[in-house]
Protein backbone atom coordinates (compact mmCIF):
# COMPACT_ATOMS: atom_id res chain seq x y z
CA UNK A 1 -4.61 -23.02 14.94
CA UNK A 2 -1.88 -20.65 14.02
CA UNK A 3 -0.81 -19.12 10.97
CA UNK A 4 1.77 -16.82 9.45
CA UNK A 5 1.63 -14.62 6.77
CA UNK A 6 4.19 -13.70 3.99
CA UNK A 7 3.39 -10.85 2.00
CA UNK A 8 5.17 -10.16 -1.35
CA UNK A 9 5.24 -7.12 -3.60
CA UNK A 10 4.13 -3.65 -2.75
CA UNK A 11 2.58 -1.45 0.20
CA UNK A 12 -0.82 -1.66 -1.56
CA UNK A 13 -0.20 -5.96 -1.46
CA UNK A 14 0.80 -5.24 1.99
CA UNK A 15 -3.07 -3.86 3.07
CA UNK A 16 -4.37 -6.68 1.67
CA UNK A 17 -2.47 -8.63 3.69
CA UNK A 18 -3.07 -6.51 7.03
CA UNK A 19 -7.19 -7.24 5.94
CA UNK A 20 -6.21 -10.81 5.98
CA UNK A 21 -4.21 -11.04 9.28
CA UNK A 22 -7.17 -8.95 10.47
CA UNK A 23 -10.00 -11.20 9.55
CA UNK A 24 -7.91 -14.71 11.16
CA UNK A 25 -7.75 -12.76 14.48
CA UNK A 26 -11.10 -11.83 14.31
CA UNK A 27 -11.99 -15.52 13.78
CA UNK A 28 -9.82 -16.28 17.00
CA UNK A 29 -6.91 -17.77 14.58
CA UNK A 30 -3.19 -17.21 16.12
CA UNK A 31 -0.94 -15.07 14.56
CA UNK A 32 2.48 -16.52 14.28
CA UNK A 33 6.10 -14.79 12.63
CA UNK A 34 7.86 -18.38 13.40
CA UNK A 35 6.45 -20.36 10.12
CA UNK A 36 7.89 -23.55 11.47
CA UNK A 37 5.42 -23.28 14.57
CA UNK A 38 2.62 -22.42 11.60
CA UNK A 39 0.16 -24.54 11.43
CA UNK A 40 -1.28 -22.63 8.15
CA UNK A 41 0.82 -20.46 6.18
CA UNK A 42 -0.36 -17.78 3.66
CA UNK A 43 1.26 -16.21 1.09
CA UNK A 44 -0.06 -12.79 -0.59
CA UNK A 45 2.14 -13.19 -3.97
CA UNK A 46 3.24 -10.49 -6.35
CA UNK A 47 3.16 -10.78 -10.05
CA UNK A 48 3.63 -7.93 -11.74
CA UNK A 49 7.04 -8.39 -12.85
CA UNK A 50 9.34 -11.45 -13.93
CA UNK A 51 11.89 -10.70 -10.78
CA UNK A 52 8.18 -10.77 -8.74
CA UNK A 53 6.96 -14.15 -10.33
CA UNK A 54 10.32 -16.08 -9.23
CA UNK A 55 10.00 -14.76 -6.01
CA UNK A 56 6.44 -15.33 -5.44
CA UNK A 57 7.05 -19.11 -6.54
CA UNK A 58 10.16 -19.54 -4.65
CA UNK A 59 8.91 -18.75 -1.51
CA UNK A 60 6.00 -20.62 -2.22
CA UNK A 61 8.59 -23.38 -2.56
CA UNK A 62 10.45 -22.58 0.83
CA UNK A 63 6.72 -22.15 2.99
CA UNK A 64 5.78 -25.94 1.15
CA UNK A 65 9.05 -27.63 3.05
CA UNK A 66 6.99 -26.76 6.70
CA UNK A 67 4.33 -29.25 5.39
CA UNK A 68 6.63 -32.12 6.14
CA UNK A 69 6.51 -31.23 9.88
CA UNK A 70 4.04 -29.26 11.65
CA UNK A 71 2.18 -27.12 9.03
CA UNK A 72 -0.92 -28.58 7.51
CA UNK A 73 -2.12 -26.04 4.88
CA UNK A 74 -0.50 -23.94 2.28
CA UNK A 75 -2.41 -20.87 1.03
CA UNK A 76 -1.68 -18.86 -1.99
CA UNK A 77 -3.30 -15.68 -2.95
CA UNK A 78 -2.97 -12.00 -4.66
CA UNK A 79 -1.52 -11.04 -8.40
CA UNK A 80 0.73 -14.11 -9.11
CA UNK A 81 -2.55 -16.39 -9.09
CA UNK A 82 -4.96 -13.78 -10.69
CA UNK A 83 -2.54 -14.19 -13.49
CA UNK A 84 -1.60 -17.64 -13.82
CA UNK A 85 -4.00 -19.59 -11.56
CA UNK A 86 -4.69 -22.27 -13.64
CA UNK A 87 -1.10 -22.57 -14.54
CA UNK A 88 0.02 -22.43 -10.88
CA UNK A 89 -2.44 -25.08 -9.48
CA UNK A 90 -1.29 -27.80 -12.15
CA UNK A 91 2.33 -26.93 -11.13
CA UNK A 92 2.20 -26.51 -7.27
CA UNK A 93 0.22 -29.41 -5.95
CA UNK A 94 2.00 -28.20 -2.54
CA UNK A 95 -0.59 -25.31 -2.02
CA UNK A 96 -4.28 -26.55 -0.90
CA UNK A 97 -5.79 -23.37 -1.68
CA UNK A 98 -5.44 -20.81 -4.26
CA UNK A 99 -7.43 -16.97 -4.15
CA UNK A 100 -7.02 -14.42 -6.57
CA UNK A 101 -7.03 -10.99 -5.49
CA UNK A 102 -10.84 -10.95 -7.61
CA UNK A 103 -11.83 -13.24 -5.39
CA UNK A 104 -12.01 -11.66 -2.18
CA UNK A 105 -15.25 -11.15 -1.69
CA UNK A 106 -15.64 -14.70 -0.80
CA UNK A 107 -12.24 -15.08 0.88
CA UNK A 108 -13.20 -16.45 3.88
CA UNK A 109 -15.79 -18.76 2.75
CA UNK A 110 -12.75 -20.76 0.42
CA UNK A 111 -10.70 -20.66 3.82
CA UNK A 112 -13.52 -22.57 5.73
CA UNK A 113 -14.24 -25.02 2.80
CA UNK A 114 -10.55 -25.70 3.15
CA UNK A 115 -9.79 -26.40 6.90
CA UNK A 116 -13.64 -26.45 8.55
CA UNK A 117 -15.14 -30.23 8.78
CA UNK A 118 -18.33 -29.03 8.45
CA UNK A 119 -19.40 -26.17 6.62
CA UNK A 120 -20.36 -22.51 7.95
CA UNK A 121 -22.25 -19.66 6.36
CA UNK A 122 -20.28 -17.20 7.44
CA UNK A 123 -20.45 -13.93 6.49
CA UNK A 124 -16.91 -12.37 6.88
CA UNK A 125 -15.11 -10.67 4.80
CA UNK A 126 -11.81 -8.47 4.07
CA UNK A 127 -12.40 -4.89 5.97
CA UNK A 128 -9.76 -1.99 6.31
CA UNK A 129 -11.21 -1.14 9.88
CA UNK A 130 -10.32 -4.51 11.01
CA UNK A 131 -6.79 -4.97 9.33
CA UNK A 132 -3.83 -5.55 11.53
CA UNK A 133 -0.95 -2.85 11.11
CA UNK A 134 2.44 -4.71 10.21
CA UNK A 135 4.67 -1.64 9.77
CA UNK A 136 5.17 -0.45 13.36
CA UNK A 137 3.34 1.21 15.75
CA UNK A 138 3.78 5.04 14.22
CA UNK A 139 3.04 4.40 10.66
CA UNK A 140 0.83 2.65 8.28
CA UNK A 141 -0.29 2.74 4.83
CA UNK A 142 -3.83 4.39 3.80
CA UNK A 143 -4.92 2.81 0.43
CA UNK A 144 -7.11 5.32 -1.33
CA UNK A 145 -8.62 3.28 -4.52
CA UNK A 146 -7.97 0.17 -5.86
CA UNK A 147 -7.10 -0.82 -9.61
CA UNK A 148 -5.57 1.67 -12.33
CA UNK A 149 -7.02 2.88 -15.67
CA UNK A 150 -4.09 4.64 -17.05
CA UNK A 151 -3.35 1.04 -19.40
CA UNK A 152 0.27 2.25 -20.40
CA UNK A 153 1.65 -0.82 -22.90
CA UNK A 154 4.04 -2.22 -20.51
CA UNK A 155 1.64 -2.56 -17.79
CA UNK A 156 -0.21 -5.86 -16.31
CA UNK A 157 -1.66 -3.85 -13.38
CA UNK A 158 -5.03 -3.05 -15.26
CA UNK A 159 -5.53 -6.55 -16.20
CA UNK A 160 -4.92 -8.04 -12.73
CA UNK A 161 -6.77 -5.65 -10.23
CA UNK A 162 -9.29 -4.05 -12.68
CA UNK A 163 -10.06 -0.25 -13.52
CA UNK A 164 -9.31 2.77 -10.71
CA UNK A 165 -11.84 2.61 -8.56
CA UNK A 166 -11.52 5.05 -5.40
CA UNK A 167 -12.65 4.91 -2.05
CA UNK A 168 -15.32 7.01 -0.56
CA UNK A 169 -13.77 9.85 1.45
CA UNK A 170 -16.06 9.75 4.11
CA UNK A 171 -14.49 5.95 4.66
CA UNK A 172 -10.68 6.81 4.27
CA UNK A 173 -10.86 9.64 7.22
CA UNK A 174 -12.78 7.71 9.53
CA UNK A 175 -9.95 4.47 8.81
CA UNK A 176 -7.54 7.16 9.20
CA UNK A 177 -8.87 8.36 12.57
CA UNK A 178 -9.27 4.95 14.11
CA UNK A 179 -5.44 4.74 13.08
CA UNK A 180 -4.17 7.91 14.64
CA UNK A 181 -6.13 6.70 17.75
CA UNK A 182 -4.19 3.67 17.70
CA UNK A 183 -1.11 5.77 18.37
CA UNK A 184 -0.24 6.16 14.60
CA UNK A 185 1.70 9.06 13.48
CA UNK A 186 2.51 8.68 9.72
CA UNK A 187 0.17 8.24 7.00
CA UNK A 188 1.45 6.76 4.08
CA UNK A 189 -0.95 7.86 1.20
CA UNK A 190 -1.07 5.28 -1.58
CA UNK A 191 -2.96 3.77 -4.97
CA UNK A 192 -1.57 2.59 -8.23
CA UNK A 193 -1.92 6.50 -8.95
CA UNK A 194 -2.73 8.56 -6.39
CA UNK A 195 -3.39 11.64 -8.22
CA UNK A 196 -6.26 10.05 -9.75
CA UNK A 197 -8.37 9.54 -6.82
CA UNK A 198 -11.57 10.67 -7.05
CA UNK A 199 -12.52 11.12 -10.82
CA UNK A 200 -14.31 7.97 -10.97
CA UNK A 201 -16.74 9.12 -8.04
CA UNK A 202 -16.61 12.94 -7.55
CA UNK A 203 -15.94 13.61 -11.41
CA UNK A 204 -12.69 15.16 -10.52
CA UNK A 205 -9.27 15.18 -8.56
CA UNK A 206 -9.92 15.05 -4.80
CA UNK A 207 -6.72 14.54 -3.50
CA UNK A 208 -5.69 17.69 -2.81
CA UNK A 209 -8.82 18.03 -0.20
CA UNK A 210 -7.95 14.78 1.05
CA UNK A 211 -4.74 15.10 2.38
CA UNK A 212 -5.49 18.47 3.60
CA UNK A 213 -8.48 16.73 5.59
CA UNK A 214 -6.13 13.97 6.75
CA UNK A 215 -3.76 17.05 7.96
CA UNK A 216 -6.48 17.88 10.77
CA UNK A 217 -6.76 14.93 12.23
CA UNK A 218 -5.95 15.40 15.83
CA UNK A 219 -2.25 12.95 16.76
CA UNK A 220 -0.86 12.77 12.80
CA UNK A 221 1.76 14.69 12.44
CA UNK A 222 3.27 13.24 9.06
CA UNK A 223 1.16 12.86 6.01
CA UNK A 224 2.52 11.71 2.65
CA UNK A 225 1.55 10.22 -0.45
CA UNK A 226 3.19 8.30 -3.09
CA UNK A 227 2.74 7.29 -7.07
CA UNK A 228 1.58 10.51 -8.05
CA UNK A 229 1.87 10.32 -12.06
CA UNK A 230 3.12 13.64 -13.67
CA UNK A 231 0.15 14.35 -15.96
CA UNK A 232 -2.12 14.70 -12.84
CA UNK A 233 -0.47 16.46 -10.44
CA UNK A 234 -2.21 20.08 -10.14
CA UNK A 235 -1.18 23.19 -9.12
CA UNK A 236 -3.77 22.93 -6.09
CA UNK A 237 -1.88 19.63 -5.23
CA UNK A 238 1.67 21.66 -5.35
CA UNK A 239 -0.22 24.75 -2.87
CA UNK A 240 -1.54 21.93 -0.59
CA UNK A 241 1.55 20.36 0.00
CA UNK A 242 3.53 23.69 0.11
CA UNK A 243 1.34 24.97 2.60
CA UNK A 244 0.66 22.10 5.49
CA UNK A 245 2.91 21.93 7.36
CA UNK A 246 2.19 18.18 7.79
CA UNK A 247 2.28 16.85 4.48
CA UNK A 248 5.91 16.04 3.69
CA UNK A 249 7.82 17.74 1.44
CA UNK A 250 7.70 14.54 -1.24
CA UNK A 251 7.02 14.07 -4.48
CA UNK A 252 7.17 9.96 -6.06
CA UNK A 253 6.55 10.99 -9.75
CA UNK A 254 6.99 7.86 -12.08
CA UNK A 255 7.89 9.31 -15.05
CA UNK A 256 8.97 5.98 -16.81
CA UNK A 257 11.03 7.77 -19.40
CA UNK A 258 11.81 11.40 -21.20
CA UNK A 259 12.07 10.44 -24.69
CA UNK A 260 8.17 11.43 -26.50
CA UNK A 261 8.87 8.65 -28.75
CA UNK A 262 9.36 5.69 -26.12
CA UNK A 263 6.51 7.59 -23.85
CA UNK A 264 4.17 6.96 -27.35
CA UNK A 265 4.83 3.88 -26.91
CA UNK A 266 4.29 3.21 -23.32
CA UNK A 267 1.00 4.95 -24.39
CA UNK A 268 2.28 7.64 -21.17
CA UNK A 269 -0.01 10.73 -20.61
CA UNK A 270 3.00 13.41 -20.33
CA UNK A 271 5.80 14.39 -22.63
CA UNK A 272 9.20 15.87 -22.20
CA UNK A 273 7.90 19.46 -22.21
CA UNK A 274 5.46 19.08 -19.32
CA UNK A 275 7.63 17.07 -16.90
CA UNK A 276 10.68 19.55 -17.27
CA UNK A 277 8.09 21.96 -16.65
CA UNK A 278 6.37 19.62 -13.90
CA UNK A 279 9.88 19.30 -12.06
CA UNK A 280 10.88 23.22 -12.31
CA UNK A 281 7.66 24.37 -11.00
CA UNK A 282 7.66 21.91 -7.89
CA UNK A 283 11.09 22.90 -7.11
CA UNK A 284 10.55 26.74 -8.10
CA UNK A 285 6.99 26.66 -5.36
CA UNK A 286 8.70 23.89 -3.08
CA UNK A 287 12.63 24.42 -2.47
CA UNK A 288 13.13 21.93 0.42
CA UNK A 289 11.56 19.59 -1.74
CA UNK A 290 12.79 15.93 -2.27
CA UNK A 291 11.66 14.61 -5.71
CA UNK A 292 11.59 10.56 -6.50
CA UNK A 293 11.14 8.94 -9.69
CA UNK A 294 11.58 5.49 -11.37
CA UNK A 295 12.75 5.22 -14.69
CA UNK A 296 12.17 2.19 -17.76
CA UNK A 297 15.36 1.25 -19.95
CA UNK A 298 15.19 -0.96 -22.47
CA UNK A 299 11.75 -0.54 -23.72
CA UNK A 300 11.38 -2.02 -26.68
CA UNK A 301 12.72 0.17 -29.87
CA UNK A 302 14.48 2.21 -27.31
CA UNK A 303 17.09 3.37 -29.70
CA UNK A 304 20.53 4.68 -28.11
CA UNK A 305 19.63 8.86 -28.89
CA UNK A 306 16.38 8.00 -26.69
CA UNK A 307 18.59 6.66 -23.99
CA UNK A 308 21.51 9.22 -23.91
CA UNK A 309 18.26 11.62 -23.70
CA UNK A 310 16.82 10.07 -20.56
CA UNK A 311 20.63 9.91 -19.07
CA UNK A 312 21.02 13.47 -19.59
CA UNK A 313 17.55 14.40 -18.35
CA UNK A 314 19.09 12.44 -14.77
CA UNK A 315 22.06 13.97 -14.71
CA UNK A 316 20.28 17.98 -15.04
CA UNK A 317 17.18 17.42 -12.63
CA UNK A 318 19.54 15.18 -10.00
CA UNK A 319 16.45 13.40 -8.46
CA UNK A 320 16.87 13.32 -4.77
CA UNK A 321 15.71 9.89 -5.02
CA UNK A 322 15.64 7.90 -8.68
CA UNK A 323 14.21 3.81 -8.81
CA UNK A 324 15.49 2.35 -12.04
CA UNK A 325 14.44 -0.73 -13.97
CA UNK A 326 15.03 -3.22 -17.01
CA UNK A 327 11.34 -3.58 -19.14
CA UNK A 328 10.18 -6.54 -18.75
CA UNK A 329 8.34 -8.45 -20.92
CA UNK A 330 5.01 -9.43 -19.55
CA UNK A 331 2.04 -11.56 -20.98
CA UNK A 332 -1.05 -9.85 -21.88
CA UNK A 333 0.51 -6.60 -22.38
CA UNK A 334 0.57 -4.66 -25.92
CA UNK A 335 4.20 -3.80 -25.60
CA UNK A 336 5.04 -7.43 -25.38
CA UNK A 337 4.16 -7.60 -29.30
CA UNK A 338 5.87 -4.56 -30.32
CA UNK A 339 9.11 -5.64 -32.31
CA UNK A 340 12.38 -4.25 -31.92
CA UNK A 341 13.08 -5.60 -28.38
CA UNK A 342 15.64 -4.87 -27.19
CA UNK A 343 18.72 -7.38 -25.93
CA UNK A 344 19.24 -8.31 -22.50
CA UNK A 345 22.82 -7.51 -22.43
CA UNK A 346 22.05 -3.87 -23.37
CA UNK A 347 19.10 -3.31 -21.09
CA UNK A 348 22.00 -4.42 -18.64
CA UNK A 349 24.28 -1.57 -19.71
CA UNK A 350 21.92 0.81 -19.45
CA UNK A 351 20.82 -0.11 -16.13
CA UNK A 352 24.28 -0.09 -14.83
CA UNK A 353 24.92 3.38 -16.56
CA UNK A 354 21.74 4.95 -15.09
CA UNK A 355 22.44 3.77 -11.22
CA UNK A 356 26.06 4.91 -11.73
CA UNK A 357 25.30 8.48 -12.61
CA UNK A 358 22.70 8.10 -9.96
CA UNK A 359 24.95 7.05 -7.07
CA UNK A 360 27.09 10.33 -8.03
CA UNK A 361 23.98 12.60 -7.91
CA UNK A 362 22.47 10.65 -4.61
CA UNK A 363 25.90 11.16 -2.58
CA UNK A 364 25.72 15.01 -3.71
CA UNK A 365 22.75 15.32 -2.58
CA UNK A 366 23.26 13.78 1.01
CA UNK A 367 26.73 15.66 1.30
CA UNK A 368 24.98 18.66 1.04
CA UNK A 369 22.41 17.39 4.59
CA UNK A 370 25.17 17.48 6.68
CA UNK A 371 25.29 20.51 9.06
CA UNK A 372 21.42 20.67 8.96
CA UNK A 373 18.76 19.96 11.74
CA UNK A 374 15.99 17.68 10.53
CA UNK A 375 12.48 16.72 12.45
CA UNK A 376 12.87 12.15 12.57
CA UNK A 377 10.82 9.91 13.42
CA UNK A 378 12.65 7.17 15.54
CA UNK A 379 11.66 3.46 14.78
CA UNK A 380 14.08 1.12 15.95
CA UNK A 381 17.58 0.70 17.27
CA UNK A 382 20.89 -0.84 15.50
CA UNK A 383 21.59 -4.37 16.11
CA UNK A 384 24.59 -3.23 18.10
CA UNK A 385 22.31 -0.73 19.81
CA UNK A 386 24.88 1.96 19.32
CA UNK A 387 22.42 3.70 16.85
CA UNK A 388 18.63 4.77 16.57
CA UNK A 389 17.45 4.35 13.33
CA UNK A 390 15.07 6.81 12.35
CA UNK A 391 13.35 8.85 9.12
CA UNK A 392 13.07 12.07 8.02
CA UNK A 393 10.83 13.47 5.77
CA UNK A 394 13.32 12.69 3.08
CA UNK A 395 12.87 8.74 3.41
CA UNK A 396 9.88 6.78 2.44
CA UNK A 397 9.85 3.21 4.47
CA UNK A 398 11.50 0.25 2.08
CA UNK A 399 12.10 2.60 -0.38
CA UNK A 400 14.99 5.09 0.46
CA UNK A 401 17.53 5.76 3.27
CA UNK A 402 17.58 6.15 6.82
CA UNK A 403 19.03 8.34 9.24
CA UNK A 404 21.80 6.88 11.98
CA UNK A 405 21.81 9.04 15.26
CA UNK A 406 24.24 8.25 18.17
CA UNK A 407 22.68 6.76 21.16
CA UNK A 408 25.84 6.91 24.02
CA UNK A 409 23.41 5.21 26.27
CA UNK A 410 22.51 2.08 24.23
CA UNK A 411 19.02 3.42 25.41
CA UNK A 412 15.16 2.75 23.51
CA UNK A 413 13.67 5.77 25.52
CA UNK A 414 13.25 7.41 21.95
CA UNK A 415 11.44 5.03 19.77
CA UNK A 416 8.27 5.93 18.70
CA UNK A 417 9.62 9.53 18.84
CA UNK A 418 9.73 12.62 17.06
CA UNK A 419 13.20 14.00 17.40
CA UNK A 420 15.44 16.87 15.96
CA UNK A 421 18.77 15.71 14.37
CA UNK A 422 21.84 17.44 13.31
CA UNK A 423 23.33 15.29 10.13
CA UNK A 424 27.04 15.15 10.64
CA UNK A 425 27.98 12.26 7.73
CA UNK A 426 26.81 10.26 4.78
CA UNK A 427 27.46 6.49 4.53
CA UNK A 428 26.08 5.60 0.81
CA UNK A 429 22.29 6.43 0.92
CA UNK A 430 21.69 6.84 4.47
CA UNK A 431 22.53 9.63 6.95
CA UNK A 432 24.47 9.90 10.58
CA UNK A 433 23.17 12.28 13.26
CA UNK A 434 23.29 13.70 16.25
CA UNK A 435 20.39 14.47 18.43
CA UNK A 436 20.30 18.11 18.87
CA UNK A 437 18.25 20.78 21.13
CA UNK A 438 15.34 22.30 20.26
């Protein structure tokens, strides 16, 4: 039979999904991208967010319309049915089978109760050394733990995958090794907070020695990690990464928000003094260093002096790269009772006023790339095939920019390469390059 996949939400969805494909080829299944040739179609939902719900059930919606020709079964699984499972199976009688992400320890055994005539006792299950990587054939995600503990008020993450729990080290070098001898170049470092891995299990932070471990593996050449939360991040961390001259020069610190008051609230770790601090030392130890944040507006009893602080915190630390979102109101979590929400129509403006400042500080920033050489990886070509398309250290997959280099010859020689690149232009928040000598 064959049967395609759809997976929704983040990277750390996206591994679960790579398990899944995994464990279907394993079982001789064929992995289709076409789902109107699909003879089973999955989908790994998302539901941490109201934008993520609609989407989950909306593509839900569009996989159901293959039923009426060839596709026989319609699979549903990850955060959107943890959450609202019950819910979801009264409301879409168009999915046969629905699997929350707690329930993957007997994933496969719902699958064969579904499409098997007779019944197996099989003994598969979801494994990272058998996952199938989706992202290319240089890069792939390494999830570290699963969960998060931190159970800030805005937050449904806790309550959907449980508390941090990390992954034995021993088990996330040897994945990583098997990966790197699969050609893979890039490690992509990630957990719902990476700078917590290894409290739970070691009694304190080991990511530091990971990624410096990861660093001597022999064929990676880029390591990076992401969602590191300010609170956490050591000054061993900062030496590490300052150091190796693999790790990228990256730092994805979600601060939420600047204001103590609204971080009280969010029940956040840090406070204004320590990530000023936070961001001065990282740039004072790193100076090449790209820093990424996301940002909350709108939380509720957000008052305007909170918000003008937060813009004016943006506009003096000019994040290299800044994510920006309107709270949303999510069941289950304690911020959803706090009073004083705050209207739609202002979350809006503040959205809008955030990205605009932003935009100003992200074209700066570029502008001031051009005339500088920068090590790329090359991943694809332009539709046109007048361009490569490749990364630099700056640009996390999905999440930032890319860089444009000329290719004269309309050639693919280069993909899968590392390559050096002169930036000679900025088109909004990606780059355009020339390939230059070494």
């Amino acid at each position: 039979m064959n049967i395609g996949f759809v997976s929704l939400g983040c990277s750390k969805n996206l591994v679960d999904t790579e398990m899944m494909i995994g464990l279907f080829k394993e079982q001789a299944y064929n992995i289709v991208n076409n789902p109107s040739v699909a003879d089973i179609i999955l989908i790994n939902t998302c539901g941490f967010i109201e934008s993520a719900k609609e989407e989950a059930i909306n593509t839900i919606l569009e996989m159901a319309e293959y039923k009426k020709n060839r596709c026989k079964y319609i699979i549903a699984t990850g955060c959107l049915v943890k959450r609202y499972k019950e819910e979801l199976e009264a409301a879409l009688p168009e999915v046969d089978l629905f699997i929350s992400c707690d329930d993957y320890n007997k994933f496969w055994k719902e699958v064969e109760k579904l499409i098997l005539t007779e019944e197996k006792t099989s003994s598969c299950s979801l494994e990272y050394d058998k996952r199938v990587i989706t992202t290319g054939d240089k890069m792939a995600y390494l999830k570290i733990a699963e969960g998060c503990s931190n159970r800030c008020t805005y937050c449904a993450i806790p309550n959907i995958r449980g508390p941090f729990v990390s992954r034995k080290i021993e088990d996330i070098l040897k994945e990583a090794k098997e990966l790197a001898n699969k050609g893979i170049k890039e490690l992509i470092v990630i957990a719902q907070d990476t700078t917590k891995y290894g409290i739970d299990i070691y009694g304190k932070p080991k990511l530091a020695e990971l990624l410096d471990r990861l660093c001597k593996i022999e064929g990676i050449e880029w390591v990076r990690f992401l969602y590191s939360y300010p609170e956490t991040i050591t000054e061993e961390l900062i030496k590490v990464v300052k150091n190796n001259d693999k790790i990228c020069k990256y730092f994805d610190i979600p601060i939420q928000h600047i204001s103590n008051t609204v971080l009280k609230r969010m029940n956040r770790k840090s406070n204004e003094e320590t990530i000023k601090d936070l961001m001065k030392n990282i740039r004072k130890e790193i100076p090449e260093v790209i820093l990424r944040t996301t940002v909350i507006v709108g939380f509720p009893g957000e008052t305007t002096e909170d918000f003008n602080k937060l813009y004016e915190f943006i506009k003096e630390t000019k994040f290299d790269k800044l994510g920006a979102f309107m709270y949303s109101k999510e069941d289950g979590t304690p911020a959803a009772r706090l009073k004083e929400q705050i209207h739609p129509q202002t979350k809006k403006s503040r959205y809008n006023k955030i990205m605009k400042v932003q935009q100003e500080i992200s074209k700066n920033n570029l502008e001031s790339k051009i005339g500088k050489v920068y090590k790329t990886l090359i991943e694809g070509v332009s539709f046109d095939g007048k361009y490569y398309i490749g990364r630099t250290y700056m640009d996390v997959p999905d999440m930032d920019g890319v860089v444009f280099i000329e290719n004269e010859n309309k050639s693919k020689d280069k993909i899968g390469e590392f390559v050096n690149c002169k930036i000679t232009e900025v088109r909004d928040y990606d780059l355009v390059g020339k390939f230059e000598e070494n």
